[in-house]
Protein backbone atom coordinates (compact mmCIF):
# COMPACT_ATOMS: atom_id res chain seq x y z
CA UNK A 1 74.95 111.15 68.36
CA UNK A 2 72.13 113.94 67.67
CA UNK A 3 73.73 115.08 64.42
CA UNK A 4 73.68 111.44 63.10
CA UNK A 5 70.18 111.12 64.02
CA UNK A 6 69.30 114.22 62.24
CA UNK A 7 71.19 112.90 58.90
CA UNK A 8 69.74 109.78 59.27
CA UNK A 9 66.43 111.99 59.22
CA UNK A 10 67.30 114.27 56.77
CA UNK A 11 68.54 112.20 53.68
CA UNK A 12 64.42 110.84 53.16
CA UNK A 13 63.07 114.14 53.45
CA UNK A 14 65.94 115.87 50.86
CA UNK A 15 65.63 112.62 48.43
CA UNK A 16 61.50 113.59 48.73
CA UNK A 17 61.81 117.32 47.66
CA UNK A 18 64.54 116.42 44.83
CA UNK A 19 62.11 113.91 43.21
CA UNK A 20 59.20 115.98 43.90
CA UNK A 21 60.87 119.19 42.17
CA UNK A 22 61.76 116.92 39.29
CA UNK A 23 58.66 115.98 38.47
CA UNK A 24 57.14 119.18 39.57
CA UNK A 25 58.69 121.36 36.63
CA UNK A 26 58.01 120.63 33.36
CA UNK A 27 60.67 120.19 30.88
CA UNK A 28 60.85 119.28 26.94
CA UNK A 29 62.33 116.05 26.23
CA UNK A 30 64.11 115.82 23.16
CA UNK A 31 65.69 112.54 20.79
CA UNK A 32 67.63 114.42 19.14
CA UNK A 33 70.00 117.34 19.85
CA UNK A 34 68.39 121.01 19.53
CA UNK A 35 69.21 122.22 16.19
CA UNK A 36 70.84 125.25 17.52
CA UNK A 37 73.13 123.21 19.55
CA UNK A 38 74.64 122.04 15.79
CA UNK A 39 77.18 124.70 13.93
CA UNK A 40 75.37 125.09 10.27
CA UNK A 41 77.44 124.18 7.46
CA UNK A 42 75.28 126.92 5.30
CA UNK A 43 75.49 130.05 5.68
CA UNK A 44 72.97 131.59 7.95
CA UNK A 45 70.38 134.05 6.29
CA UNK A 46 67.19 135.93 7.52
CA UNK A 47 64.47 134.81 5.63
CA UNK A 48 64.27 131.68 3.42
CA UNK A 49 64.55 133.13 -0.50
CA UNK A 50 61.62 133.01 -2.32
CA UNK A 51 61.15 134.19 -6.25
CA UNK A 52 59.97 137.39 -5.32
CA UNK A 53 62.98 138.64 -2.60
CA UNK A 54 65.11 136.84 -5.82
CA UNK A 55 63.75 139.69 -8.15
CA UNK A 56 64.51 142.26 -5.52
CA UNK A 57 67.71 141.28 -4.84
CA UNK A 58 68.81 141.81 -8.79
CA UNK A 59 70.18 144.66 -9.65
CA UNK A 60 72.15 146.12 -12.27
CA UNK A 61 75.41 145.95 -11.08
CA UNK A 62 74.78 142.26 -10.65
CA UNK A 63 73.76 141.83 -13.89
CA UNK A 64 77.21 143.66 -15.37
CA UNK A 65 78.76 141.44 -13.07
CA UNK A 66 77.56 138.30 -14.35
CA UNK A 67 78.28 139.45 -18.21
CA UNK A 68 81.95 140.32 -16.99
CA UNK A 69 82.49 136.92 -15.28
CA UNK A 70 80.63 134.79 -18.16
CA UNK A 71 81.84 135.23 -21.48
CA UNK A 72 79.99 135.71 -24.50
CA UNK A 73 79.75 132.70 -27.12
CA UNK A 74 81.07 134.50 -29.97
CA UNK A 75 84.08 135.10 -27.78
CA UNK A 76 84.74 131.16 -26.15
CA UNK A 77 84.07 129.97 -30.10
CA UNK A 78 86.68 132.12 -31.43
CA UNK A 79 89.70 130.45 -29.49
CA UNK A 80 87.85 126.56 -29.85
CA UNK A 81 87.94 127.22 -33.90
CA UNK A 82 91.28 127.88 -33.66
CA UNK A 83 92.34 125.44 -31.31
CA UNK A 84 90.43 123.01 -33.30
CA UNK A 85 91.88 123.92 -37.01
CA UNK A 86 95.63 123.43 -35.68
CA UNK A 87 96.08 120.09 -36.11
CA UNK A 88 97.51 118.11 -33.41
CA UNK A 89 100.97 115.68 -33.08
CA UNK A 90 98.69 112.96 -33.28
CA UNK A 91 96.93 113.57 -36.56
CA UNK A 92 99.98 114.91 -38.55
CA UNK A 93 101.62 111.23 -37.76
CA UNK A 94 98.67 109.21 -38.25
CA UNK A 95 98.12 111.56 -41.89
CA UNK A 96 102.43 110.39 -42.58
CA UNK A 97 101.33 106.72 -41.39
CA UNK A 98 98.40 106.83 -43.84
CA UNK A 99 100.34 108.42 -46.90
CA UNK A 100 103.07 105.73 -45.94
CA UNK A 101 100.36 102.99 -45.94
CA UNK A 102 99.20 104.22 -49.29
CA UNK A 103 102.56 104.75 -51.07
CA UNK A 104 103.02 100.34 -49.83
CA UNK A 105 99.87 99.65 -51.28
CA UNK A 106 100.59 101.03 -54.40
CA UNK A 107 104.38 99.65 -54.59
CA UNK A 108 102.23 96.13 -54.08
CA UNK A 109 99.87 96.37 -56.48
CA UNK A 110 102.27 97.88 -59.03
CA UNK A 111 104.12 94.79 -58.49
CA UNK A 112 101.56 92.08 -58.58
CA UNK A 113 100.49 93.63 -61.53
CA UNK A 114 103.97 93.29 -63.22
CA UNK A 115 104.55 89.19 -61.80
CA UNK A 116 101.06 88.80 -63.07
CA UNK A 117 102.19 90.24 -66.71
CA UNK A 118 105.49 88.58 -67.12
CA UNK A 119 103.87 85.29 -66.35
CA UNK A 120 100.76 86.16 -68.91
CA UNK A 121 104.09 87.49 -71.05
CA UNK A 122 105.70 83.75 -70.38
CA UNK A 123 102.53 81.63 -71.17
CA UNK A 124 101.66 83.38 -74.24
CA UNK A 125 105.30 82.64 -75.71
CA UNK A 126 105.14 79.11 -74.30
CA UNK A 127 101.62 78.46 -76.30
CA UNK A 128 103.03 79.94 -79.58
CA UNK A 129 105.58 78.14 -79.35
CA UNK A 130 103.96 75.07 -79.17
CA UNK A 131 101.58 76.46 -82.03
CA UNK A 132 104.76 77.36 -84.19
CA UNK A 133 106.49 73.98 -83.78
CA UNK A 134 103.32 71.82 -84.07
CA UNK A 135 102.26 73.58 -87.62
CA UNK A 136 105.37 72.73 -89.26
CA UNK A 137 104.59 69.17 -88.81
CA UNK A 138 103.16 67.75 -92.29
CA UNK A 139 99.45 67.05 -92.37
CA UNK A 140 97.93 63.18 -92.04
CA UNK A 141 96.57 63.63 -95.81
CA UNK A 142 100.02 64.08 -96.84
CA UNK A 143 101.38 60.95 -95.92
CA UNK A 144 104.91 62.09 -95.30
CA UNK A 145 106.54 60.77 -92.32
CA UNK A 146 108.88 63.31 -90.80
CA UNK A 147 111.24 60.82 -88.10
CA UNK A 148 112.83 59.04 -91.59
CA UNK A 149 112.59 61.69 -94.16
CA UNK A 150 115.00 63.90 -90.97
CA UNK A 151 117.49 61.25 -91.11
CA UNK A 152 117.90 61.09 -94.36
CA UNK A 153 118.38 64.82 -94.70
CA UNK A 154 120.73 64.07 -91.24
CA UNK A 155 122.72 61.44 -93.20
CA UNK A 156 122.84 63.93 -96.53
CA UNK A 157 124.18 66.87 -94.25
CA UNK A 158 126.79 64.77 -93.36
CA UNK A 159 127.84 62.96 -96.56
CA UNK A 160 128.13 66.88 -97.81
CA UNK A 161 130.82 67.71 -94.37
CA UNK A 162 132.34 64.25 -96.12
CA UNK A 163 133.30 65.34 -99.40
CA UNK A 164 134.27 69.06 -98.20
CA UNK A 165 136.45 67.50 -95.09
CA UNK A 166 139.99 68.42 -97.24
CA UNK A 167 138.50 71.81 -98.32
CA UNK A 168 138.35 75.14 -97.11
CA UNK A 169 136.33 76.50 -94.50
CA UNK A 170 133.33 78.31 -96.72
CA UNK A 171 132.70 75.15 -98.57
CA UNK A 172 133.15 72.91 -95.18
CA UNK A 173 130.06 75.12 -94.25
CA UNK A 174 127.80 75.83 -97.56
CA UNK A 175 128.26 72.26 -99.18
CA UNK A 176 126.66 70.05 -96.02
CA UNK A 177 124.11 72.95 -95.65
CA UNK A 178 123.28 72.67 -99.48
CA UNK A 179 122.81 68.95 -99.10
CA UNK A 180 121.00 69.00 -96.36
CA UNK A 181 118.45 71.40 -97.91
CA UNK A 182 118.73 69.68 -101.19
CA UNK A 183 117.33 66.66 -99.55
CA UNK A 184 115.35 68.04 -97.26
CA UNK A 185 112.99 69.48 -100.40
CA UNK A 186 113.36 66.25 -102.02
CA UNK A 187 111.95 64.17 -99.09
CA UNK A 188 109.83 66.09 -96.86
CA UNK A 189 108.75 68.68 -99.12
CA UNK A 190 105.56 69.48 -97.01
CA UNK A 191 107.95 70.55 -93.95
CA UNK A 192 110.16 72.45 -95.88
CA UNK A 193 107.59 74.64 -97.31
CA UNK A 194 105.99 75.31 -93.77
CA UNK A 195 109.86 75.92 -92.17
CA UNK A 196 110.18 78.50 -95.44
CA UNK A 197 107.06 80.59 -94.83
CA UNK A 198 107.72 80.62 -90.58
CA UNK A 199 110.73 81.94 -92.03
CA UNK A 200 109.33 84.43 -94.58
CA UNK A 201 106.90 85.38 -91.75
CA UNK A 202 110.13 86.23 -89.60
CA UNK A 203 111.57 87.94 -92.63
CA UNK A 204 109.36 90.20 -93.23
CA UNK A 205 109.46 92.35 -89.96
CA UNK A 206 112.75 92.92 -91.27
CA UNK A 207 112.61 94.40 -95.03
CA UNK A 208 116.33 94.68 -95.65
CA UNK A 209 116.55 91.09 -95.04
CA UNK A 210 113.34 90.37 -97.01
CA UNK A 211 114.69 92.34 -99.51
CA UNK A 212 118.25 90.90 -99.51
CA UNK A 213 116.14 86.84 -99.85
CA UNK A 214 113.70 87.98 -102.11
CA UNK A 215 116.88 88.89 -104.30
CA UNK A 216 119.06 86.14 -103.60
CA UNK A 217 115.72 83.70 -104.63
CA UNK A 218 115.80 85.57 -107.97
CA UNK A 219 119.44 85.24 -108.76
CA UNK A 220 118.82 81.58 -107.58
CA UNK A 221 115.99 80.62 -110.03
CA UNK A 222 118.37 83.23 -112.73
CA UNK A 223 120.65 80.55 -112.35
CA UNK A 224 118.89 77.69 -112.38
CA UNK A 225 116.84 78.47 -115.72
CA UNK A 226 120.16 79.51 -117.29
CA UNK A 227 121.70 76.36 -115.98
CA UNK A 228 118.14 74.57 -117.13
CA UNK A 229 118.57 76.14 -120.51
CA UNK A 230 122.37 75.14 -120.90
CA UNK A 231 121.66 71.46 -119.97
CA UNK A 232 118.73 71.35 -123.26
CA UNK A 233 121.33 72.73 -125.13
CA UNK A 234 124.14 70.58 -124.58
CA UNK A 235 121.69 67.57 -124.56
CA UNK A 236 120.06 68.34 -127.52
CA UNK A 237 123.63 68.91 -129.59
CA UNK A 238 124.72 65.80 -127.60
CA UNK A 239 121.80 63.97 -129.44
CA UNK A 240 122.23 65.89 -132.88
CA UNK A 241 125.95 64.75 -132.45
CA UNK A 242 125.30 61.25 -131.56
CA UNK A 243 122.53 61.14 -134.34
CA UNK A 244 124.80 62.19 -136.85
CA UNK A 245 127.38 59.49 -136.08
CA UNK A 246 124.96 56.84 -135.95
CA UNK A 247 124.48 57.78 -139.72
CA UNK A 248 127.66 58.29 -140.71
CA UNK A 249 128.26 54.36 -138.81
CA UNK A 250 125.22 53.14 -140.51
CA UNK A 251 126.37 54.46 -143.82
CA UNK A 252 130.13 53.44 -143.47
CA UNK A 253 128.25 49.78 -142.75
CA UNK A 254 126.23 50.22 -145.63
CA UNK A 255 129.16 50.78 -147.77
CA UNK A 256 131.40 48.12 -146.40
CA UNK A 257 128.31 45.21 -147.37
């Protein structure tokens, strides 16, 4: 009973001293923990480095150090012009893609070029050949009709493969041809000179056979002069003849009165 009395006592007068020794001694209050409560992630050094303990700290040996562990420019340039003069996978295919890109440009162009001068090639013969064919037509002024004057020497051709039909083969093929140039001069006379100087034009890129119609012309016009000259002949004796026996029947007449 006494010693619950005396706790019932004693807890106010021990709460008392506790608070009172609390507040009593003074002690910091901080937001934060203490900074030496924290492990530093830095190394821990004595003084805080300024410029001047950095000069005093450098010495020789650290200075051999450094030019050991750093190397000189001369040397790191050395290796990077080397490395950099080899050339790599990757630009020895894209130099064989460009040389291959090249080589297919040229191949086109070389063959554009040659489309583009067979078809200049192609127009040029078509346009002289038009030329050609449209200057051996006969001139307005000449008043020669070609479309009846060609079926006449047609129709003479023919009439010439008529009379030849029971001969041999040579004259089945110079008689009609004969005709037909025969008449061909004697009606369109204006086309057959142009056709014979296109063809003397032809003739003369090649001389042997310029040389073999320039003398086949001459033994032509040989033979028609001495054929020419045979024909006054015989007509004039033929008229001396007949004159003669017109006399000699006027004169028998005579003589009969």
């Amino acid at each position: 009973m006494a010693a619950r009395l005396f706790q019932q006592r004693a807890a106010p007068v021990a709460a008392t001293l506790l608070l009172g020794s609390t507040v009593l001694y003074p002690r910091v209050a901080y937001a934060e923990t203490p900074d030496f409560a924290r492990k530093p992630i830095y190394d821990e050094y004595d003084e805080t480095p300024t410029s001047a303990t950095i000069t005093k700290t450098e010495t020789p040996s650290s200075d051999a150090a450094s030019t050991d562990l750093i190397p000189s420019a001369s040397s790191t340039s050395a290796p990077a012009a080397t490395r950099s003069s080899r050339p790599t996978p990757t630009d020895r295919l894209a130099g064989q893609i460009r040389l291959a890109r090249l080589f297919l440009y040229r191949q086109t162009c070389a063959a554009e070029d040659g489309v583009n001068n067979a078809a200049a090639k192609v127009f040029d013969l078509e346009r002289s050949f038009t030329q050609t064919v449209a200057s051996l037509a006969p001139s307005k002024e000449s008043g020669e009709r070609l479309l009846p004057g060609a079926v006449y020497v047609l129709v003479a051709a023919m009439a010439g493969s008529i009379v030849t039909r029971r001969s041999n083969f040579v004259f089945r093929g110079i008689v009609p041809l004969a005709f037909g140039v025969t008449a061909g001069w004697s009606l369109l006379p204006v086309t057959m000179r142009n056709v014979s100087d296109l063809a003397w034009k032809y003739e003369e890129r090649l001389p042997v056979v310029a040389q073999a119609h320039l003398q086949t012309r001459a033994a032509f016009e040989r033979t028609a002069n001495f054929a020419r000259v045979h024909s006054d002949l015989a007509k004039n004796l033929a008229e001396e003849k007949a004159s003669a026996v017109r006399g000699t029947v006027e004169d028998w007449v005579k003589k009969g009165k």
